[in-house]
C-alpha atoms as a PDB file:
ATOM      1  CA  UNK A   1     -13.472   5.741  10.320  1.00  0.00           C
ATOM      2  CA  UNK A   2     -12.257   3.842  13.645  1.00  0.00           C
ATOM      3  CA  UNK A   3      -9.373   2.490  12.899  1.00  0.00           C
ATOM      4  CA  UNK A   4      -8.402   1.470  16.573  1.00  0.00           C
ATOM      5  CA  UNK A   5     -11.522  -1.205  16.290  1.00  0.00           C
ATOM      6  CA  UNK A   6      -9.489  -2.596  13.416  1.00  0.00           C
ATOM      7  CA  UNK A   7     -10.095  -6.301  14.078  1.00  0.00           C
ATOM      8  CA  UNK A   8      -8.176  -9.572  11.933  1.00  0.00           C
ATOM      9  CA  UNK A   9     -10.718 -11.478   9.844  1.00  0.00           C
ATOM     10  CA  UNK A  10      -8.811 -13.879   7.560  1.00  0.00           C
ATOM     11  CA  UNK A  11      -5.522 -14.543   6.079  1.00  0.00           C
ATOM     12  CA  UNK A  12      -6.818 -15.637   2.264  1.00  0.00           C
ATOM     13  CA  UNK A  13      -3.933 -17.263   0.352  1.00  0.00           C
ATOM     14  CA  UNK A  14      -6.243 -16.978  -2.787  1.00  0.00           C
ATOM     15  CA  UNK A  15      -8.654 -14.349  -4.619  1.00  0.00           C
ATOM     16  CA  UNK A  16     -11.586 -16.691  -3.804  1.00  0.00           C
ATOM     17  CA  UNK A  17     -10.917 -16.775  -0.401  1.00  0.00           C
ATOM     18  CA  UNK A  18     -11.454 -13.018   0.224  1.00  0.00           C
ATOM     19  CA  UNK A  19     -14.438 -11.801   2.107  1.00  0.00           C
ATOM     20  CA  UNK A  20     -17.568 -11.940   0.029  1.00  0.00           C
ATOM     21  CA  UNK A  21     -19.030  -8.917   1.896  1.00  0.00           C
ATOM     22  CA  UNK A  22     -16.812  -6.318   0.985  1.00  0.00           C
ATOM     23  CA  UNK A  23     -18.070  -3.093   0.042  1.00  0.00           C
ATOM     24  CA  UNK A  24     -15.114  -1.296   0.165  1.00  0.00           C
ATOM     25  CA  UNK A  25     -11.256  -1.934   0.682  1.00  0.00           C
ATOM     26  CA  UNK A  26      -7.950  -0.270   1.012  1.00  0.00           C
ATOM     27  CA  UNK A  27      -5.089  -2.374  -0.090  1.00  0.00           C
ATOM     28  CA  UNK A  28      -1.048  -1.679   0.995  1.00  0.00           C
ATOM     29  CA  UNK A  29       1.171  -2.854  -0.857  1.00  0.00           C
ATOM     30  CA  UNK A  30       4.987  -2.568  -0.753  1.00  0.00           C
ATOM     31  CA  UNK A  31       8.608  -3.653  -0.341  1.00  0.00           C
ATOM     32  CA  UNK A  32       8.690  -6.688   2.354  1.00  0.00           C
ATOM     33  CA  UNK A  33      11.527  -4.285   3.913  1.00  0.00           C
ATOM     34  CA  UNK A  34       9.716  -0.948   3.417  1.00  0.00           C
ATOM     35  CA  UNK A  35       7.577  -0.524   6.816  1.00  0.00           C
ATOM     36  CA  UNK A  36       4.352  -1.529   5.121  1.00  0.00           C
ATOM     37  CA  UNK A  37       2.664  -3.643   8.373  1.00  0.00           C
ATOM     38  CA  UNK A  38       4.731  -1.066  10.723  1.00  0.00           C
ATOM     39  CA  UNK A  39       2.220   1.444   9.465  1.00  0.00           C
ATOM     40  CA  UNK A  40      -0.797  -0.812  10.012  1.00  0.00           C
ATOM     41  CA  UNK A  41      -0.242  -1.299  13.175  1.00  0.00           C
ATOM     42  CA  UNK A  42       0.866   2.305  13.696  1.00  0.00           C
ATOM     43  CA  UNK A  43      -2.743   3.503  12.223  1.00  0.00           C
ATOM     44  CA  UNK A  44      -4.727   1.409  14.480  1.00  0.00           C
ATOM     45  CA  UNK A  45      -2.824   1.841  17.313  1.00  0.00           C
ATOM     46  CA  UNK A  46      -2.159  -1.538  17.612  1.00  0.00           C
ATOM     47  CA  UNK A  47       1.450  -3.076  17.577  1.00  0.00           C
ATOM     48  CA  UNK A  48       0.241  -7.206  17.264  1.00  0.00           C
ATOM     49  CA  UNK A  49      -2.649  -6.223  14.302  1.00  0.00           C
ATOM     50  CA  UNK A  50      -0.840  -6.761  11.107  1.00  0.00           C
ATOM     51  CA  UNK A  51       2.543  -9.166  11.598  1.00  0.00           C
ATOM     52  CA  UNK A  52       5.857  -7.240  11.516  1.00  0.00           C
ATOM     53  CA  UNK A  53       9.406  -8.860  11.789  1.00  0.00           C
ATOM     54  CA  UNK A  54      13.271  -8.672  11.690  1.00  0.00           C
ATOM     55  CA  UNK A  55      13.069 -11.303   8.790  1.00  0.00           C
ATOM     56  CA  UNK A  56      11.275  -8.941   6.172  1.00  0.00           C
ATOM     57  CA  UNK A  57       9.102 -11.080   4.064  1.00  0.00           C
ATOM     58  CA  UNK A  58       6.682 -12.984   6.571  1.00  0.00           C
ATOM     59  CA  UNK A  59       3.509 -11.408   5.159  1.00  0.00           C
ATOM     60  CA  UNK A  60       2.731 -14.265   3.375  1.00  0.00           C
ATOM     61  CA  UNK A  61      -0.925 -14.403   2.704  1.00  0.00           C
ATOM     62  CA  UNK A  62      -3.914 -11.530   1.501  1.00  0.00           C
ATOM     63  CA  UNK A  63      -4.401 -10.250   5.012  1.00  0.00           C
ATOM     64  CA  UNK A  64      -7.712  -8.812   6.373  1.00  0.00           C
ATOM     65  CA  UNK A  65      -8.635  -6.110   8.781  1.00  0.00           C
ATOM     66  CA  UNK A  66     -12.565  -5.157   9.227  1.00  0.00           C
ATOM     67  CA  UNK A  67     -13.132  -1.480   9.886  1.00  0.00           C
ATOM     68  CA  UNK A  68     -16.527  -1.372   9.710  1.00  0.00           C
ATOM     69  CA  UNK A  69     -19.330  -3.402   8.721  1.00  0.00           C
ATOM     70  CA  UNK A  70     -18.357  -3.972   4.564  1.00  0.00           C
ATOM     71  CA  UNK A  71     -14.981  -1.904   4.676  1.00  0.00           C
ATOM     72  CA  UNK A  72     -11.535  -3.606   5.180  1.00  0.00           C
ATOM     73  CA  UNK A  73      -7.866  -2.689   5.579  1.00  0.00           C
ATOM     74  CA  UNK A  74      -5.903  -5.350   3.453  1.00  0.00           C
ATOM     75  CA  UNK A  75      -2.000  -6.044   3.676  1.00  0.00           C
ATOM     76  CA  UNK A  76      -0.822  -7.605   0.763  1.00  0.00           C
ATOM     77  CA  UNK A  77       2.239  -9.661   0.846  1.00  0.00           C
ATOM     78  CA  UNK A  78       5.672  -8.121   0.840  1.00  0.00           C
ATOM     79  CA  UNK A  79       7.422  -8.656  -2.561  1.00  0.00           C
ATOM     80  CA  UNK A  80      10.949  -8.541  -2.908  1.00  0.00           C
ATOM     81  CA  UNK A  81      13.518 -10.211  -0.113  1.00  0.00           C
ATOM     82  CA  UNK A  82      11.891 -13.889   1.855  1.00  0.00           C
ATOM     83  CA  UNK A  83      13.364 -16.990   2.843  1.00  0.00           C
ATOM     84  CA  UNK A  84      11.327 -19.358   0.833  1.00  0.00           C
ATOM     85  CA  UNK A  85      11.411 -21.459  -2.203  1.00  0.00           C
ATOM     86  CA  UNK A  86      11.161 -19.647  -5.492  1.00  0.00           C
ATOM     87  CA  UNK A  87       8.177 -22.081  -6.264  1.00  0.00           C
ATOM     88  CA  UNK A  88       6.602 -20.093  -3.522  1.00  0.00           C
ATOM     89  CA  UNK A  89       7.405 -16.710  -4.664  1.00  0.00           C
ATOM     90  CA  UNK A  90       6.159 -17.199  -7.425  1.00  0.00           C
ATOM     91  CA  UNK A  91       2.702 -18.483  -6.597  1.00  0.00           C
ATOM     92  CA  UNK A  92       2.357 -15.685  -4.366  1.00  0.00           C
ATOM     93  CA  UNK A  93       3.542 -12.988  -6.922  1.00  0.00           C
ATOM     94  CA  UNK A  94       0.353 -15.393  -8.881  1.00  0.00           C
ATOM     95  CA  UNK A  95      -2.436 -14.470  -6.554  1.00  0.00           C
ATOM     96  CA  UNK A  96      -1.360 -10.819  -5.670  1.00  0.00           C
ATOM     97  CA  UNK A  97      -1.379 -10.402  -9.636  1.00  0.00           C
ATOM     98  CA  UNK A  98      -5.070 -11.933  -9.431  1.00  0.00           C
ATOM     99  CA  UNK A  99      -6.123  -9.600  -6.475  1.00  0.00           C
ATOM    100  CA  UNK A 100      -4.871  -6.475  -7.874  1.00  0.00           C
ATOM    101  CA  UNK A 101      -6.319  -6.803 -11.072  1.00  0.00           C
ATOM    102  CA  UNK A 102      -9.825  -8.592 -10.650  1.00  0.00           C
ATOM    103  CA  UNK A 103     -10.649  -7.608  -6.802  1.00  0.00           C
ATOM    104  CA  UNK A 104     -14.198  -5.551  -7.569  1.00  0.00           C
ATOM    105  CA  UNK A 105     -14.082  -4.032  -3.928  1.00  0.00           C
ATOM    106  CA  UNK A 106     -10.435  -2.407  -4.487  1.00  0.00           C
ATOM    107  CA  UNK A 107     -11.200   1.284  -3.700  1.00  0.00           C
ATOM    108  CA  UNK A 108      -7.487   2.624  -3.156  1.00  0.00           C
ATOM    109  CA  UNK A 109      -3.800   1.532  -2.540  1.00  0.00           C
ATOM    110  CA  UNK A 110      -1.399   2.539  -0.455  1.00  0.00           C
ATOM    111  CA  UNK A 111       2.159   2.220  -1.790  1.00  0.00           C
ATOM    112  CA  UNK A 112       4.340   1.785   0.921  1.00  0.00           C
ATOM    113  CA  UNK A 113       8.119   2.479   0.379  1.00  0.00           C
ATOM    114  CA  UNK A 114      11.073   3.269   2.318  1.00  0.00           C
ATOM    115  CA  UNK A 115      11.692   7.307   1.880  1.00  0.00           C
ATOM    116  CA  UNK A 116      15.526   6.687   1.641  1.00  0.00           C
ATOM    117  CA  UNK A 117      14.921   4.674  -1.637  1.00  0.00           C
ATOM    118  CA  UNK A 118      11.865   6.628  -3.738  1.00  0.00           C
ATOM    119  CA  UNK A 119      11.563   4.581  -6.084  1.00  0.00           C
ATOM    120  CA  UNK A 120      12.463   0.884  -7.076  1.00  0.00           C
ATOM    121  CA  UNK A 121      11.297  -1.390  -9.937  1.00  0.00           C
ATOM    122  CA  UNK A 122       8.460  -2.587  -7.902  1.00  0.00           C
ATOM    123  CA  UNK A 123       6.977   0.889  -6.915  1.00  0.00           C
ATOM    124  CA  UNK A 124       7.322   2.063 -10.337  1.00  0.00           C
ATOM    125  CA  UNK A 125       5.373  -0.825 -11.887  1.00  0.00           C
ATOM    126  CA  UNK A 126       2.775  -0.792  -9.429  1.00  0.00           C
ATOM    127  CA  UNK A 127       2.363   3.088  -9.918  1.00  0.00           C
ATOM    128  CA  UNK A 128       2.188   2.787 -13.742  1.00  0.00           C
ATOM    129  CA  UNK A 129      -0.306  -0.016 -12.915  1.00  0.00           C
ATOM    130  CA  UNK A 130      -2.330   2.235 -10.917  1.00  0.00           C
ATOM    131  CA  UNK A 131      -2.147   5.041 -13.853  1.00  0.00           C
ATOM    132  CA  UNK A 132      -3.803   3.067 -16.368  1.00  0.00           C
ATOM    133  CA  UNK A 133      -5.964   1.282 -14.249  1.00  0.00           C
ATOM    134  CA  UNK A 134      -7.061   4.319 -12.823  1.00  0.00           C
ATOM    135  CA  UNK A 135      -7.316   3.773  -9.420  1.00  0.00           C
ATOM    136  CA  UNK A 136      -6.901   6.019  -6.479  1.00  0.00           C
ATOM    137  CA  UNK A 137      -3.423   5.971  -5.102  1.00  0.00           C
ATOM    138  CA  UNK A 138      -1.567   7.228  -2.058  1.00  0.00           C
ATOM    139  CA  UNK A 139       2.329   6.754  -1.323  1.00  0.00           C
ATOM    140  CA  UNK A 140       3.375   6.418   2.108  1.00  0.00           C
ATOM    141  CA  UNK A 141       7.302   7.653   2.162  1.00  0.00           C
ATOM    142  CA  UNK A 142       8.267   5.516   5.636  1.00  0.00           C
ATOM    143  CA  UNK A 143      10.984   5.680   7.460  1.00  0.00           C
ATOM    144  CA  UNK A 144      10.716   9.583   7.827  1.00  0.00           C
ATOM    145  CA  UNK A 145      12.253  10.296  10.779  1.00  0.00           C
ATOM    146  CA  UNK A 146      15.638   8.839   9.204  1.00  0.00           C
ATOM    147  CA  UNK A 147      16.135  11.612   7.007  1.00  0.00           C
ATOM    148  CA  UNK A 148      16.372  15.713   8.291  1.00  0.00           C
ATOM    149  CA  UNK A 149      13.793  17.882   6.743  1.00  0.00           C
ATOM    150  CA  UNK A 150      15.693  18.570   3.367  1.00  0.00           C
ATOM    151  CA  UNK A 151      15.455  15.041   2.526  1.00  0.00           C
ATOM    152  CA  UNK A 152      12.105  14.457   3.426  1.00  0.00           C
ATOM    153  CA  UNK A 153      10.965  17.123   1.180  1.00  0.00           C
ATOM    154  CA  UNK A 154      13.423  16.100  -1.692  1.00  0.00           C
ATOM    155  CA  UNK A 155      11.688  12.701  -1.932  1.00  0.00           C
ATOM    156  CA  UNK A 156       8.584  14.279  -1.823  1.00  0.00           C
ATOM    157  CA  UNK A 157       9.174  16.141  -4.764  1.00  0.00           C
ATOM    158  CA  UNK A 158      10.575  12.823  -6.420  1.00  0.00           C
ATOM    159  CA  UNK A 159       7.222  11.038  -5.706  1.00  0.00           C
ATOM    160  CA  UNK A 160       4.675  13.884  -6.439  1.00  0.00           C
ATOM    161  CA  UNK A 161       6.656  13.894 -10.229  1.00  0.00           C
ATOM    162  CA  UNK A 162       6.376  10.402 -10.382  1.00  0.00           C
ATOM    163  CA  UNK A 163       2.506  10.932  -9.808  1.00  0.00           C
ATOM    164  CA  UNK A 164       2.151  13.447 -12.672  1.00  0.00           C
ATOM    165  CA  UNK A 165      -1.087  12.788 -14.733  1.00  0.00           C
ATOM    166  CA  UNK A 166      -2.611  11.031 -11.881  1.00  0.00           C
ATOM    167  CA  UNK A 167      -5.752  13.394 -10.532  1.00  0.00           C
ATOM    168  CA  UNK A 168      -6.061  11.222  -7.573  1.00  0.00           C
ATOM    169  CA  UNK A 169      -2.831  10.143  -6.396  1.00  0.00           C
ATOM    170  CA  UNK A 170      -0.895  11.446  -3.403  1.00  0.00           C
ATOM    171  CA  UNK A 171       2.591  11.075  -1.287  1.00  0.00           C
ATOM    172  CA  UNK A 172       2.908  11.771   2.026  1.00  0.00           C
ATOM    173  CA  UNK A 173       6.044  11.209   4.719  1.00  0.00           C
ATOM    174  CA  UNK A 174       5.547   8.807   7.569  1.00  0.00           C
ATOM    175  CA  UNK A 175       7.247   7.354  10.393  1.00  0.00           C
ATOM    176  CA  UNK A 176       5.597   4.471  12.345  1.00  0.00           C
ATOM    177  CA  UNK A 177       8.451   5.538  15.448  1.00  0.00           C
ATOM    178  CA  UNK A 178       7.446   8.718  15.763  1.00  0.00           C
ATOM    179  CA  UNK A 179       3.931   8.306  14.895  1.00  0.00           C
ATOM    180  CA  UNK A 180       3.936  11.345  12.096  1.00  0.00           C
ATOM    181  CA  UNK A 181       1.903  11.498   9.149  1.00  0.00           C
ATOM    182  CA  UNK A 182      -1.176   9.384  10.789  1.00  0.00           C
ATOM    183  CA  UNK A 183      -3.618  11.852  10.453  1.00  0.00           C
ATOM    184  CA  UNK A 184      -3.319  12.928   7.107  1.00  0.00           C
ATOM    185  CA  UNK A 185      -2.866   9.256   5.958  1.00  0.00           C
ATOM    186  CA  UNK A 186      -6.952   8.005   7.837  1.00  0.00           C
ATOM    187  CA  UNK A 187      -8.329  11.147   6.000  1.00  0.00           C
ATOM    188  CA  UNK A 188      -6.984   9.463   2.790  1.00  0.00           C
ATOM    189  CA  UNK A 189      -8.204   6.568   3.429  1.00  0.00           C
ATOM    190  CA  UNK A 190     -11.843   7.880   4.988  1.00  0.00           C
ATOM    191  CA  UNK A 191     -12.722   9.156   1.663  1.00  0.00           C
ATOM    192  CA  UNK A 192     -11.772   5.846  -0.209  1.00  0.00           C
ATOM    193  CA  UNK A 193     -13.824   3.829   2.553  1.00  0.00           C
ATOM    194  CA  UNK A 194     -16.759   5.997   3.169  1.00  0.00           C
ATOM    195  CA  UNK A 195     -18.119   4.914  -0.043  1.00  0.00           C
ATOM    196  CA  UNK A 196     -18.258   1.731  -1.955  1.00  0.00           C
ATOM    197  CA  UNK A 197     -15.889   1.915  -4.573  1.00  0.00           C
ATOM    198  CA  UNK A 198     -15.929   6.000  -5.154  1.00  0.00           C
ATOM    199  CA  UNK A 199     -13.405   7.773  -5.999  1.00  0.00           C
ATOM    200  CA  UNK A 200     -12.086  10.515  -3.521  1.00  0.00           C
ATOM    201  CA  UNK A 201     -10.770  13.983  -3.407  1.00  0.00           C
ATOM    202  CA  UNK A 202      -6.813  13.538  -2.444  1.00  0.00           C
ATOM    203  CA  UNK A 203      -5.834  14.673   0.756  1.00  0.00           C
ATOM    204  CA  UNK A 204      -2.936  16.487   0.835  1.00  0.00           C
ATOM    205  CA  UNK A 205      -2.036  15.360  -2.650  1.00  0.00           C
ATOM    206  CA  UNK A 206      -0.395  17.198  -5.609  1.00  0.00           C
ATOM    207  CA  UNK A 207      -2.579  16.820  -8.291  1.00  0.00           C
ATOM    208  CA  UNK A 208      -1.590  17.850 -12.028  1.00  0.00           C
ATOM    209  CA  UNK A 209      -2.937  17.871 -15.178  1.00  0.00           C
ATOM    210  CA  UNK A 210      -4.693  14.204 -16.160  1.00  0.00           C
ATOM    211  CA  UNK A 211      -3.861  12.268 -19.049  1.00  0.00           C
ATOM    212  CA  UNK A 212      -5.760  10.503 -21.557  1.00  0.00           C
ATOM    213  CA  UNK A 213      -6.885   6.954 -19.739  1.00  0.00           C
ATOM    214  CA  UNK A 214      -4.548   4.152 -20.832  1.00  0.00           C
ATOM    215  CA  UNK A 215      -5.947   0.119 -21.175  1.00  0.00           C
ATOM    216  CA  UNK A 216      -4.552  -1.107 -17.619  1.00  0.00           C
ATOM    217  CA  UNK A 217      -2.821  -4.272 -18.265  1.00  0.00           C
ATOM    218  CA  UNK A 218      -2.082  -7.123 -16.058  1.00  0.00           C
ATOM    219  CA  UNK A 219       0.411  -6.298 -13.371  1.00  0.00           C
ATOM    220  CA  UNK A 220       3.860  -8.622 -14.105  1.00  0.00           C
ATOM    221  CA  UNK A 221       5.985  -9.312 -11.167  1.00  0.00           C
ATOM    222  CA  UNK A 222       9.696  -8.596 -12.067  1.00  0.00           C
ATOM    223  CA  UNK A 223      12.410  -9.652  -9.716  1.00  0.00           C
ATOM    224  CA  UNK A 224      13.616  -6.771  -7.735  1.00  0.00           C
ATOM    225  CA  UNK A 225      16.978  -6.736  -5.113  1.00  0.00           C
ATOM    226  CA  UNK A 226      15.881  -6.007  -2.150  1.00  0.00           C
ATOM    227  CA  UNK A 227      16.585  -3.325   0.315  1.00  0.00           C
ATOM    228  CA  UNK A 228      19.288  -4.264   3.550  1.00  0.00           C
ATOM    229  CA  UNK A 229      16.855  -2.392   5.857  1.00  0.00           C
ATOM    230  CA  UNK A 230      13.742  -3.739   7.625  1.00  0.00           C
ATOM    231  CA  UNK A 231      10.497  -2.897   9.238  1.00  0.00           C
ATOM    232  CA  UNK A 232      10.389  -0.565  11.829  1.00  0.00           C
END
């Protein structure tokens, strides 16, 4: 896939506003603080694609990227830390709950948290969501390049445990500054997007031994305290 011809289509604040044609979609989800648009922008090679700020929490709507004719990139809205109402919050916490679990097109997500914090109430629910749901998953560890080499492969090891049952899940460390980790995170998402809604081998993931398949529930927003830190 061409991810440098990554182009916006439509901020949808709703499930029923999300593009009809969709054959095939790779959502990130994450942290407002954890780097998730940072590493948008970083794959496409384009620092104005997905919104980034100092004031972590501005992703407010179901963002879209097209890829390719049927295949989207799709930044979900930052949970955790924003300066808005709570009546707010909570109606977007409302349609990111209706996205994740009724969005047919949903091929993959890409957790996105900060590598100095692996892992916080959020990430864990959204992983366990992704267990019994079943659906192909891929953690991006930002923030890389704050950490020396012993820490980076310490929270590795953290995240490939927390993955342990899941066939088709993967971590990875990334760092939107120094650009590392790009490559190996477009071949994860080239096999999710190549096909419409197929699962994929991992790349570079650590798979173990899989589970019996649990009933995936609803996901339930819990409130979280955020991280000091923002995007890169």
């Amino acid at each position: 896939m061409n991810y440098q011809a990554a182009k916006f289509v439509i901020s949808a604040a709703k499930l029923r506003d999300c593009p009809p044609d969709s054959l095939s979609e790779v959502a990130f989800a994450g942290r407002s603080n954890a780097g998730k648009s940072s590493a948008i922008n970083t794959l496409t090679r384009n620092g104005q694609l997905a919104r980034t700020s100092k004031t972590p929490g501005r992703t407010q709507l179901i963002n879209y990227f097209a890829i390719d004719e049927g295949r989207y990139l799709v930044d979900l809205p930052g949970y955790g830390y924003a300066k808005v109402p709570l009546s707010v919050k909570n109606d977007w916490q409302v349609h990111l709950e209706q996205y994740l679990n009724k969005r047919n097109a949903l091929s993959g997500l890409v957790l996105v948290t900060d590598i100095r914090h692996v892992f916080k109430d959020f990430d864990l629910m959204m992983i366990d969501w992704a267990r019994k749901r079943q659906l192909p998953l891929h953690i991006l560890l930002t923030k890389a390049d704050k950490l020396k080499r012993g820490g980076v492969q310490d929270a590795l090891s953290k995240a490939r445990q927390a993955l342990e049952g899941m066939p088709d899940a993967s971590a990875q460390a990334f760092s939107s500054l120094k650009r590392h980790g790009v490559d190996i995170l477009a071949q994860r998402l080239d096999g999710w997007l190549g096909e419409p809604v197929a699962p994929s081998e991992p790349a570079e993931s650590e798979p173990v031994d899989s589970k019996p398949a649990e009933t995936a529930p609803s996901v339930g927003f819990v409130p979280v305290v955020p991280d000091p830190d923002v995007n890169h």
